[in-house]
Each structure stands twice: as C-alpha cells, then as structure tokens.
C-alpha atoms as a PDB file:
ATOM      1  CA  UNK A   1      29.134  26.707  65.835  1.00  0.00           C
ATOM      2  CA  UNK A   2      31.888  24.490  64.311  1.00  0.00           C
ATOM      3  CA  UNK A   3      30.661  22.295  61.768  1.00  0.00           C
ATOM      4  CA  UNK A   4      30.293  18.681  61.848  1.00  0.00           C
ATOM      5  CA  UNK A   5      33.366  17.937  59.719  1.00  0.00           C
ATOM      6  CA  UNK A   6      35.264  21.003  60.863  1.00  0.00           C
ATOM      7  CA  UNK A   7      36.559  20.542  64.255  1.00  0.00           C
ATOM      8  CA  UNK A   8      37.242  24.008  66.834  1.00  0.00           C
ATOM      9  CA  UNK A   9      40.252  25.825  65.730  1.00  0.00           C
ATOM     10  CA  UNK A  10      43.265  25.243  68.424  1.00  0.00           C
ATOM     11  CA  UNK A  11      44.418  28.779  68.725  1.00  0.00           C
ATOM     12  CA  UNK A  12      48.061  28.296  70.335  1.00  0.00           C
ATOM     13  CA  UNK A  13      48.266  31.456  72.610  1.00  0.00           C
ATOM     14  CA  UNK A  14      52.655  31.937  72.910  1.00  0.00           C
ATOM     15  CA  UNK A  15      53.644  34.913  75.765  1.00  0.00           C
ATOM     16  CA  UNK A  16      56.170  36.470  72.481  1.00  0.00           C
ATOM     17  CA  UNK A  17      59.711  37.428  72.537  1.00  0.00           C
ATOM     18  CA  UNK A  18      62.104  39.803  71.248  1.00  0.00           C
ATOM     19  CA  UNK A  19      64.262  37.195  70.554  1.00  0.00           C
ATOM     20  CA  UNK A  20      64.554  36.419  66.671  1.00  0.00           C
ATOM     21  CA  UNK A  21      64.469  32.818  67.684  1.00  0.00           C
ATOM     22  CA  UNK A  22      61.328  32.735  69.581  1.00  0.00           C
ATOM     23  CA  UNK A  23      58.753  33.017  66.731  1.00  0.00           C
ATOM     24  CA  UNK A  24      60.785  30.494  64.337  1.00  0.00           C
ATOM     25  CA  UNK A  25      60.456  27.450  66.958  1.00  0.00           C
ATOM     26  CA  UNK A  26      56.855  28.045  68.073  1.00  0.00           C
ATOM     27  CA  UNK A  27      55.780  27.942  64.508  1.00  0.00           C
ATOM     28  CA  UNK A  28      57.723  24.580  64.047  1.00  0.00           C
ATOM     29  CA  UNK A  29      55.996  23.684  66.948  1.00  0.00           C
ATOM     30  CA  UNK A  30      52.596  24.299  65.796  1.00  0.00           C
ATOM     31  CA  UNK A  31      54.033  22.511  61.921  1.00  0.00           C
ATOM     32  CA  UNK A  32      54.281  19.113  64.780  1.00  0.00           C
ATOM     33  CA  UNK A  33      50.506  19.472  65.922  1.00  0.00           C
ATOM     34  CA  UNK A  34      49.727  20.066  62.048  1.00  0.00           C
ATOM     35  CA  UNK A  35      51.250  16.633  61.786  1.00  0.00           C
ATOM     36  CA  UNK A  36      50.299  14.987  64.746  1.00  0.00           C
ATOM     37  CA  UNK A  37      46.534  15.912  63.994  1.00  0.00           C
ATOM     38  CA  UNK A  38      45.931  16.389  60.080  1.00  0.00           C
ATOM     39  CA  UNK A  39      42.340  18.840  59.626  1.00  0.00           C
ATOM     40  CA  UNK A  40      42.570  20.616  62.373  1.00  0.00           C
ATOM     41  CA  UNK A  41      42.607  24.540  62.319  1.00  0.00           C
ATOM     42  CA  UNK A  42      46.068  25.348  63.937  1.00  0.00           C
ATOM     43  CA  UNK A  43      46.679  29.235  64.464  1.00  0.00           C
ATOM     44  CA  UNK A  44      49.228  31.061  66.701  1.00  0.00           C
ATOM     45  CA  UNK A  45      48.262  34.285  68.487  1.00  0.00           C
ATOM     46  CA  UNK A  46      50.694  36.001  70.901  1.00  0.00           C
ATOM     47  CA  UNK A  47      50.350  37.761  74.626  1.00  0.00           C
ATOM     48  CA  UNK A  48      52.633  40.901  73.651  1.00  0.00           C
ATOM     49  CA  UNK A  49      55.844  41.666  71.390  1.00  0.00           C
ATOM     50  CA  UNK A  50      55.240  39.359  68.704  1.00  0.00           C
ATOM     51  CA  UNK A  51      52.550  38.693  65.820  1.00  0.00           C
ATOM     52  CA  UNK A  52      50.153  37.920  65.324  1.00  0.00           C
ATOM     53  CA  UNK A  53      48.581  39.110  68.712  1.00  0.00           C
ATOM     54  CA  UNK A  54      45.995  37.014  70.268  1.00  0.00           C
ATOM     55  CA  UNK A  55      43.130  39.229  69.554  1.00  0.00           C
ATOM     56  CA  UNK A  56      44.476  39.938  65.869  1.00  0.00           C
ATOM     57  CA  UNK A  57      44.212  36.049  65.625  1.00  0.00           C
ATOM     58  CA  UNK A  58      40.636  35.802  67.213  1.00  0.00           C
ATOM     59  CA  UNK A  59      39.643  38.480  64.878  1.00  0.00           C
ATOM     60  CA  UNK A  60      40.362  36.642  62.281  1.00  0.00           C
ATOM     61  CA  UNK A  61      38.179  33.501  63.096  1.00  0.00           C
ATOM     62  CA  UNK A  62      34.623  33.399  61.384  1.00  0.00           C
ATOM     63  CA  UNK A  63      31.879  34.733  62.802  1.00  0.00           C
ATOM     64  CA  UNK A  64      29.972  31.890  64.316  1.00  0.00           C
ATOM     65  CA  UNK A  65      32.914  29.529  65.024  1.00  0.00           C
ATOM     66  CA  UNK A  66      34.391  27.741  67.806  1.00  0.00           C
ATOM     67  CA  UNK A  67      37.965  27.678  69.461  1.00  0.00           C
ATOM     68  CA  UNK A  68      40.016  26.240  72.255  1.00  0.00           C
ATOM     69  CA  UNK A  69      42.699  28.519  73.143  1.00  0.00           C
ATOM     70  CA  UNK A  70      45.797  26.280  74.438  1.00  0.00           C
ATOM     71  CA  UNK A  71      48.462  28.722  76.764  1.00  0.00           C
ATOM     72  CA  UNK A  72      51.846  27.597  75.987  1.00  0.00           C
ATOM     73  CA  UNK A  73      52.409  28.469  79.018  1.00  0.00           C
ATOM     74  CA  UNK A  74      53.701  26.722  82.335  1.00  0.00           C
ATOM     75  CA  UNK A  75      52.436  27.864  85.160  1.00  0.00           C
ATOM     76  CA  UNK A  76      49.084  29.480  85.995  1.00  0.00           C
ATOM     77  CA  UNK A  77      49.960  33.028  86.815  1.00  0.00           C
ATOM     78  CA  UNK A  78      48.913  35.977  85.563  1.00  0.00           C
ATOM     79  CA  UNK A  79      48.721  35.463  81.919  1.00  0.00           C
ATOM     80  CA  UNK A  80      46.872  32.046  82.471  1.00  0.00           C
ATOM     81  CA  UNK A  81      43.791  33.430  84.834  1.00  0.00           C
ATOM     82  CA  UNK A  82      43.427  37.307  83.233  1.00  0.00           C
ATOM     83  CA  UNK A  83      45.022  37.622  79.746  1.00  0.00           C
ATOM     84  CA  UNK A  84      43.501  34.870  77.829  1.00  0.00           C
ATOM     85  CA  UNK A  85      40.225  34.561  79.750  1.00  0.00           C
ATOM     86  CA  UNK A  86      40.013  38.481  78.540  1.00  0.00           C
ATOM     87  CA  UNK A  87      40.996  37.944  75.065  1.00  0.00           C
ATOM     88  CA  UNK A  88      38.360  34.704  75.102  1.00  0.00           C
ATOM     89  CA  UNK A  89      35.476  36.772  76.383  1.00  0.00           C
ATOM     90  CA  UNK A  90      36.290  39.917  74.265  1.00  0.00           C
ATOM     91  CA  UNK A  91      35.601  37.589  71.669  1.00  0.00           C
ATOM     92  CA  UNK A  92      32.519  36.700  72.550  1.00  0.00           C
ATOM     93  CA  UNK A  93      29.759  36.405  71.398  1.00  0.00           C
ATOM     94  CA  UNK A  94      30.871  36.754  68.035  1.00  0.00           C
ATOM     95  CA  UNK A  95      33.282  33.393  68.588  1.00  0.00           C
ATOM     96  CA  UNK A  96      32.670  30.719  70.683  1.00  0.00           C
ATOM     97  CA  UNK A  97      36.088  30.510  72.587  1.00  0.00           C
ATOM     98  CA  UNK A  98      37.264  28.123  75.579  1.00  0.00           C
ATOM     99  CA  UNK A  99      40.579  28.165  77.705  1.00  0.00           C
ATOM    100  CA  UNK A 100      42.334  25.255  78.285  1.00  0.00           C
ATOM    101  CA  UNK A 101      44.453  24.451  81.069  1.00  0.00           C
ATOM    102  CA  UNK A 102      48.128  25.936  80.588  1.00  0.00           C
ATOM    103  CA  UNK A 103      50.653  22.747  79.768  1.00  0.00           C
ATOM    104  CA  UNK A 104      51.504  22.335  83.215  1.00  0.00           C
ATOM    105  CA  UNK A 105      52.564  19.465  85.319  1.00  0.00           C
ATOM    106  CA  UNK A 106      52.422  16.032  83.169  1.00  0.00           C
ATOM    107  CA  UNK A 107      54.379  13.354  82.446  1.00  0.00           C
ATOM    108  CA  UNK A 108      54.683  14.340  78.663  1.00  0.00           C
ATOM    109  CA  UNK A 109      56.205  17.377  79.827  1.00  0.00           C
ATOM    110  CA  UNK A 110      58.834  15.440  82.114  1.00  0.00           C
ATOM    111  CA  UNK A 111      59.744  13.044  78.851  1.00  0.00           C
ATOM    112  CA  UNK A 112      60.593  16.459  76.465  1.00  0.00           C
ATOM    113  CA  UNK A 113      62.764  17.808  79.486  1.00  0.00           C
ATOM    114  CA  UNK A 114      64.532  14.617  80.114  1.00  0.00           C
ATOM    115  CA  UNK A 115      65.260  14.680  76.503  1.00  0.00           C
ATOM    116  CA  UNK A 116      66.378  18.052  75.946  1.00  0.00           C
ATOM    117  CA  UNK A 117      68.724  17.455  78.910  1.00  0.00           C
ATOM    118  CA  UNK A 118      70.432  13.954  77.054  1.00  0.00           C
ATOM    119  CA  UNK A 119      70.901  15.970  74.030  1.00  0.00           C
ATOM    120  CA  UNK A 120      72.693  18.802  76.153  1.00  0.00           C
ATOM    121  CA  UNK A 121      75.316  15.682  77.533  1.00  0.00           C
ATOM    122  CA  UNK A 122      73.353  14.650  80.191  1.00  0.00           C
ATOM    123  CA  UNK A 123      75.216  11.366  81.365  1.00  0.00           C
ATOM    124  CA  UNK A 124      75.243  10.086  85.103  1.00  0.00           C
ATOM    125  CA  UNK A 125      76.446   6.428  86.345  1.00  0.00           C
ATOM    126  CA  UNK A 126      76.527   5.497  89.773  1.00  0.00           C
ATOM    127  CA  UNK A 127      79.083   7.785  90.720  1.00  0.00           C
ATOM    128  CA  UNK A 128      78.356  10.463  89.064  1.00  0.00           C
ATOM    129  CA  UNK A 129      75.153  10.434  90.453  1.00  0.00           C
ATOM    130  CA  UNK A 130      76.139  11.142  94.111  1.00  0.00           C
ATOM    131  CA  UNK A 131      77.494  14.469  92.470  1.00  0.00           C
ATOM    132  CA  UNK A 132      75.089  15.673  89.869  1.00  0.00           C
ATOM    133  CA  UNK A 133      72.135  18.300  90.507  1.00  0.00           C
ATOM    134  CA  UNK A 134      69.372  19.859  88.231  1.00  0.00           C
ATOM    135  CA  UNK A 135      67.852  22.977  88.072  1.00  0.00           C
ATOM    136  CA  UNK A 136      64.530  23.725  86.848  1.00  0.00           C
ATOM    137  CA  UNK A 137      64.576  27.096  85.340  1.00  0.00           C
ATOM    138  CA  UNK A 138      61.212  28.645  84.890  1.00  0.00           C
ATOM    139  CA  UNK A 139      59.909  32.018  84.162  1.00  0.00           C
ATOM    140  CA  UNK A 140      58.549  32.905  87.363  1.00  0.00           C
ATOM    141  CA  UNK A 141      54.760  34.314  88.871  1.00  0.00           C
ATOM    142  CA  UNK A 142      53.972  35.994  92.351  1.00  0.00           C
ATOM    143  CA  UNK A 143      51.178  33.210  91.828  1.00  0.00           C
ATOM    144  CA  UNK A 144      51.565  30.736  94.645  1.00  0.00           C
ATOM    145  CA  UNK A 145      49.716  28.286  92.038  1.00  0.00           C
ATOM    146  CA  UNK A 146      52.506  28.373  89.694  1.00  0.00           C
ATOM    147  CA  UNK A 147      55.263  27.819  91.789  1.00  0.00           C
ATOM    148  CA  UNK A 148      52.858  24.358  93.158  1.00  0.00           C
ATOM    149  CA  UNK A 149      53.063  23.409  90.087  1.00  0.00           C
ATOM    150  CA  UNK A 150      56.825  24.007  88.856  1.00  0.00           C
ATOM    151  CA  UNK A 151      58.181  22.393  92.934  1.00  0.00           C
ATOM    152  CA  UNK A 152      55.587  19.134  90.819  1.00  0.00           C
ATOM    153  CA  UNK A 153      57.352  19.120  88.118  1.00  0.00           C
ATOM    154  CA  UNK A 154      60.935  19.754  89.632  1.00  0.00           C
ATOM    155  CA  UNK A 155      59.618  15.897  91.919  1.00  0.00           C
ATOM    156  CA  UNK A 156      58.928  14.598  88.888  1.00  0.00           C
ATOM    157  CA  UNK A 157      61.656  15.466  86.404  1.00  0.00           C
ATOM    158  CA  UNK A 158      63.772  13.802  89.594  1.00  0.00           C
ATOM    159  CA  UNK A 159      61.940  10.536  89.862  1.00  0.00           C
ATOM    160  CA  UNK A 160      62.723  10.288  85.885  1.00  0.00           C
ATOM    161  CA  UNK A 161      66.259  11.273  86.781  1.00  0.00           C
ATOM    162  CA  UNK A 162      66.397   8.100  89.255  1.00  0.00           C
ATOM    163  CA  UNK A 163      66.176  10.509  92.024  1.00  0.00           C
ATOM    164  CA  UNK A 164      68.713  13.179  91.638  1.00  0.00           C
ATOM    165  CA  UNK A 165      67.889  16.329  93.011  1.00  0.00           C
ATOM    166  CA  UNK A 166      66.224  18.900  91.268  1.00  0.00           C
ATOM    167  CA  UNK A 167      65.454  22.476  92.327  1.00  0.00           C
ATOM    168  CA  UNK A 168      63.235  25.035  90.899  1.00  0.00           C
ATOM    169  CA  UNK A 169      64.054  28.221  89.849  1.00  0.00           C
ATOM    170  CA  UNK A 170      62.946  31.281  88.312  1.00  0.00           C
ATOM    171  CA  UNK A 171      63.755  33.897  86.079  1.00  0.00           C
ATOM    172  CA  UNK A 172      61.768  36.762  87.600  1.00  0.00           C
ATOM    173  CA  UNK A 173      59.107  37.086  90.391  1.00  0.00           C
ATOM    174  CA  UNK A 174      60.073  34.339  92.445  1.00  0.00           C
ATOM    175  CA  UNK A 175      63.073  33.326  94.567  1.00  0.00           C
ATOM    176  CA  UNK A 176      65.166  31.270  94.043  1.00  0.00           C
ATOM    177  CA  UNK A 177      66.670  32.483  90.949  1.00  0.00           C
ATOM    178  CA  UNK A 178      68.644  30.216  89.126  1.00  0.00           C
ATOM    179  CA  UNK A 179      71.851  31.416  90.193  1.00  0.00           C
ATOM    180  CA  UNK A 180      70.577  30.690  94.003  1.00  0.00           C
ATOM    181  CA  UNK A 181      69.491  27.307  93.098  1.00  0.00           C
ATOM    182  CA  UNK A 182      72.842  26.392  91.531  1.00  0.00           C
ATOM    183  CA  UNK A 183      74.796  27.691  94.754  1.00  0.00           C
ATOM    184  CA  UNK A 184      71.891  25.609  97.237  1.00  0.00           C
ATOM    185  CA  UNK A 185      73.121  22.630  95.385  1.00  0.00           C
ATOM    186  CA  UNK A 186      76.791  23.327  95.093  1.00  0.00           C
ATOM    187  CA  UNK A 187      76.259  23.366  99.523  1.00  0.00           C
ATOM    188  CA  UNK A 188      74.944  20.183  99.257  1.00  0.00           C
ATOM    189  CA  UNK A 189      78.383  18.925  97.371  1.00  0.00           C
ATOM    190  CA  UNK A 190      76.344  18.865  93.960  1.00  0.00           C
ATOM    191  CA  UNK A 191      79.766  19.606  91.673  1.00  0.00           C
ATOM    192  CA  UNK A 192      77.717  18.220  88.193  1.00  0.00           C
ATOM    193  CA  UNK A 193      74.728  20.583  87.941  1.00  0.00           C
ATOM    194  CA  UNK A 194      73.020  21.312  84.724  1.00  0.00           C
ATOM    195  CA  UNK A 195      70.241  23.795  83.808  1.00  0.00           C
ATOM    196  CA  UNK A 196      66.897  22.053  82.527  1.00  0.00           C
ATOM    197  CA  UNK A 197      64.703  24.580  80.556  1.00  0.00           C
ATOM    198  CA  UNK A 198      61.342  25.092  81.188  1.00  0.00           C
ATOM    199  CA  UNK A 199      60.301  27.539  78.366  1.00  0.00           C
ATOM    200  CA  UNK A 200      58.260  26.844  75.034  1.00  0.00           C
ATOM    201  CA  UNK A 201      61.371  28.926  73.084  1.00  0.00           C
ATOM    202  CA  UNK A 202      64.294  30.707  73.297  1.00  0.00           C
ATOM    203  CA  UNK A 203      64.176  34.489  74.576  1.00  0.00           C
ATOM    204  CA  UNK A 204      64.960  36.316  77.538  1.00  0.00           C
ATOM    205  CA  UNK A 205      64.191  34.501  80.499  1.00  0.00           C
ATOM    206  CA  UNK A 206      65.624  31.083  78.882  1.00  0.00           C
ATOM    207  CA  UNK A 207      69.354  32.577  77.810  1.00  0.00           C
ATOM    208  CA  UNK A 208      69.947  34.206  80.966  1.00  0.00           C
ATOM    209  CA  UNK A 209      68.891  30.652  82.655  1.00  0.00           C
ATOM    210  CA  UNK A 210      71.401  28.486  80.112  1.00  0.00           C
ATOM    211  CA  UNK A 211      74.314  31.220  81.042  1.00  0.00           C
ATOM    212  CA  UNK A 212      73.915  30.443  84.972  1.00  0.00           C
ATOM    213  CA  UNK A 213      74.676  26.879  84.326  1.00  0.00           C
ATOM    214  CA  UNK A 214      78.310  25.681  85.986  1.00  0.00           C
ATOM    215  CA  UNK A 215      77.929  22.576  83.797  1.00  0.00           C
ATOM    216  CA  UNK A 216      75.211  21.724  80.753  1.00  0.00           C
ATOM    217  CA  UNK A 217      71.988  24.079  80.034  1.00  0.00           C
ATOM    218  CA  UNK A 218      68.874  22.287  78.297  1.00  0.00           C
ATOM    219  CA  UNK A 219      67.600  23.907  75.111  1.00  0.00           C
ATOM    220  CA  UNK A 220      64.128  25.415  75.416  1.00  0.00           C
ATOM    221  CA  UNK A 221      61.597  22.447  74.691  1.00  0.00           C
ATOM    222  CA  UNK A 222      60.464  23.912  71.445  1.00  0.00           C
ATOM    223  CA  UNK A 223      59.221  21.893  68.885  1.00  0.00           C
ATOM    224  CA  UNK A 224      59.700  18.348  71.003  1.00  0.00           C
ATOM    225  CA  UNK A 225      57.078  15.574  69.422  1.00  0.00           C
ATOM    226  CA  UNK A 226      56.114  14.784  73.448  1.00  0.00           C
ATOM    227  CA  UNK A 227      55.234  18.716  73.737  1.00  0.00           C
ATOM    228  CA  UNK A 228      53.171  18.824  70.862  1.00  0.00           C
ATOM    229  CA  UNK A 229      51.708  15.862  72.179  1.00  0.00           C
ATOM    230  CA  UNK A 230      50.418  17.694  75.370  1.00  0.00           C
ATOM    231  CA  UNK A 231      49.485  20.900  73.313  1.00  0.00           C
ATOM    232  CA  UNK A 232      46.576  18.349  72.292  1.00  0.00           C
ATOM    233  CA  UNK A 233      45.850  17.080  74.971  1.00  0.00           C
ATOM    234  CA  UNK A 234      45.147  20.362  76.338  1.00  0.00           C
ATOM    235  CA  UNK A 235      42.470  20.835  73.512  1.00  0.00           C
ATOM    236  CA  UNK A 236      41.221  17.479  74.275  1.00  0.00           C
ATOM    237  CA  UNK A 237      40.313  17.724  77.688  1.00  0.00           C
ATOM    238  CA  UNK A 238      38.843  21.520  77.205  1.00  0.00           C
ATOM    239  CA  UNK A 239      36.726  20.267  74.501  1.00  0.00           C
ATOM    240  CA  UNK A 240      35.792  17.083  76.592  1.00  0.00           C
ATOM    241  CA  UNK A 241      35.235  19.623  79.608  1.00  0.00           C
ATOM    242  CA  UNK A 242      32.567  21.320  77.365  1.00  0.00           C
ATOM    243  CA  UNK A 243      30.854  18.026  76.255  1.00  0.00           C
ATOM    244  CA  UNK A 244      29.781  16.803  80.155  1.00  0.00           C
ATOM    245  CA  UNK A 245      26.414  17.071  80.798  1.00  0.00           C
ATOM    246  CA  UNK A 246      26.122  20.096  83.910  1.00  0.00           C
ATOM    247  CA  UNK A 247      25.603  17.989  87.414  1.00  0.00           C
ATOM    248  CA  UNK A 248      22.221  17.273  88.389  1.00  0.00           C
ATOM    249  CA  UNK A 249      20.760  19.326  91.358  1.00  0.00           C
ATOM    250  CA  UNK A 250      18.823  17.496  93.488  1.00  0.00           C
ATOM    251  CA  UNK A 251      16.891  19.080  96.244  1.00  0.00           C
ATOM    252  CA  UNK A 252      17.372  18.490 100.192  1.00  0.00           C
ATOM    253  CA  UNK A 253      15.254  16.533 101.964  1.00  0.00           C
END
C-alpha cells in the first residue's frame, strides 16, 4: 500500500510508435502532468514498439505499492479491455494496480482538438462556414464501443465548431477511412475540409490521416495543457472509484 504522503504512481500506458517523434511528445506530455500535479509518481510504460514496455515499467514499481494505469488511448477497443487489464493483473499481487477509463469522450478533449485545429489555420466566418467540413481521424477498433464513442466526440467537436459538420474516420479497422470521409463531405458541397487529429502523438496512423487532408491537418494533441488535464482526471476518478464504499445488499422481502 501507498503511503500516506506518497500518493499511487500514475503509470501513463502509450500504444508506441516507430515514429522517432512519438516517444519525444508523450514524454513532454507526461513533463505537463509533472507540472500540473507536483509529488506525484509519473512513469510511462508502452503497449508494443517502444520503451519502456508496460510490464518493464510495472516491474519496476516497489513491491507493496499502488498504481492507476491511465490508457492514452481513445477509444475502448482492444488494447483498453485485454492489454492493460492483463498487464494490471500480471502484476498482481505483488502491486496493487487499477485501470482507468481510456481518455475518451470529454469536453477537455474537445478544447485540445479545437485548439490544435486554430493553430493549423482554422478560420471560418459566416460564409465560410456554409463550405467548411471536419474530419475526425482516429485510429480505428472492430469495437462497436469505440466507434460510440469517437461518432460522441465527432457531435461534440461540431457543437464547439458552431455546428459545422464533422465526420469520423479511421485509420484502420473501421470504415470510413479518412479519405471516404473527406469525399462524403466534398458530396455534400463541403470545399473547406480540414483533418482534426485524434492521436496522443505523431506515428503511423496520424501522418497518413494529415496527408488525406484537401485543406489543413491538426497536429496530434500531444503535450496540450487541456490533455494533460484529462490524463488526471482519469487517475482521479479511478482512484475515487476505489474509495466508494461496495453497495449495500439488502435482502427481499
């Protein structure tokens, strides 16, 4: 057990990337928590391709200690309900380890991809409106629970958009891809469309997303103060999760 003065570690769990970018703007992601929340244990464990690997990173945890692993992760596909769970219970009993919910749909998460698509040249009057379009590119599950929750987000990054449409898309596993989403819109005499990133940092998935765009493409969210924001509030609500008392059972009458 965590001491009284030593909060659970957050271990940030990141899927990992070839891409020499990838580990770079996690990390500075993880230096914005640091700053955001001063004494807490901050560590970084990966799915695949990149370390440290999750259960390198659990491994190196004290015996007898707590954590809250935090997905930095979208959706809840596969990675979400099998890989970490795994990892957390491999752990176990050594560790005392807890999931918490994947970043998901939340307004935080709307606010750093509104921003990232401003600082791409994202600039609509009245006119322009009646021509512009958005994509949502995501990376994609067979999970019909992820793609709920990316058609959430795509509502709600339009409501913050004053109501321009915005489609999801995906980078593998689910239709439509981003190219398909871009030519749905360009039917619907969208002309203006720009590509709003839904991935923690660059790699894969994300470039061949940006190079689909006929207009602007979003950079990644990386190391956005809002997303840091919600990587806390992740490990808030798990570790508030774990504090409820169990619901009382009460027997029929």
């Amino acid at each position: 057990m965590s001491s009284p003065h030593r909060p659970p570690a957050l271990v940030a769990v990141a899927h990992g990337s070839r891409d020499p970018r990838a580990l770079p703007t996690v990390s500075a992601l993880l230096d914005r928590v640091r700053e955001l929340r001063p004494g807490l244990p901050v560590r970084l464990g990966h799915i695949e391709l990149n370390e440290p690997l999750l259960t390198d990173t659990l491994d190196g945890l004290p015996d007898g200690g707590d954590a809250v692993l935090v997905p930095l992760l979208f959706g809840r596909g596969y990675h979400v309900k099998h890989d970490v769970p795994q990892a957390a219970a491999a752990a176990a009993p050594r560790i005392r380890a807890r999931v918490a919910a994947p970043l998901g749909t939340h307004p935080l998460l709307v606010e750093a991809l509104y921003d990232r698509l401003t600082e791409a040249g994202w600039r609509t009057g009245a006119r322009a409106a009646r021509t512009a379009g958005v994509v949502l590119a995501a990376a994609g599950s067979r999970d019909p629970d992820s793609a709920a929750g990316t058609r959430r987000l795509a509502a709600l990054l339009s409501e913050r958009l004053g109501g321009i449409p915005v489609v999801p898309a995906y980078a593998s596993a689910a239709s439509p891809t981003v190219p398909e989403a871009v030519q749905a819109l360009t039917a619907r005499g969208r002309t203006r469309i720009a590509v709003a990133s839904c991935f923690t940092a660059p790699g894969l998935f994300a470039t061949r997303s940006a190079a689909a765009a006929p207009w602007i493409a979003a950079e990644p969210i990386g190391p956005h103060p809002a997303l840091a924001r919600l990587v806390l509030h992740r490990y808030d609500q798990a570790l508030a999760r774990a504090a409820a008392p169990a619901p009382r059972a009460y027997a029929s009458v």
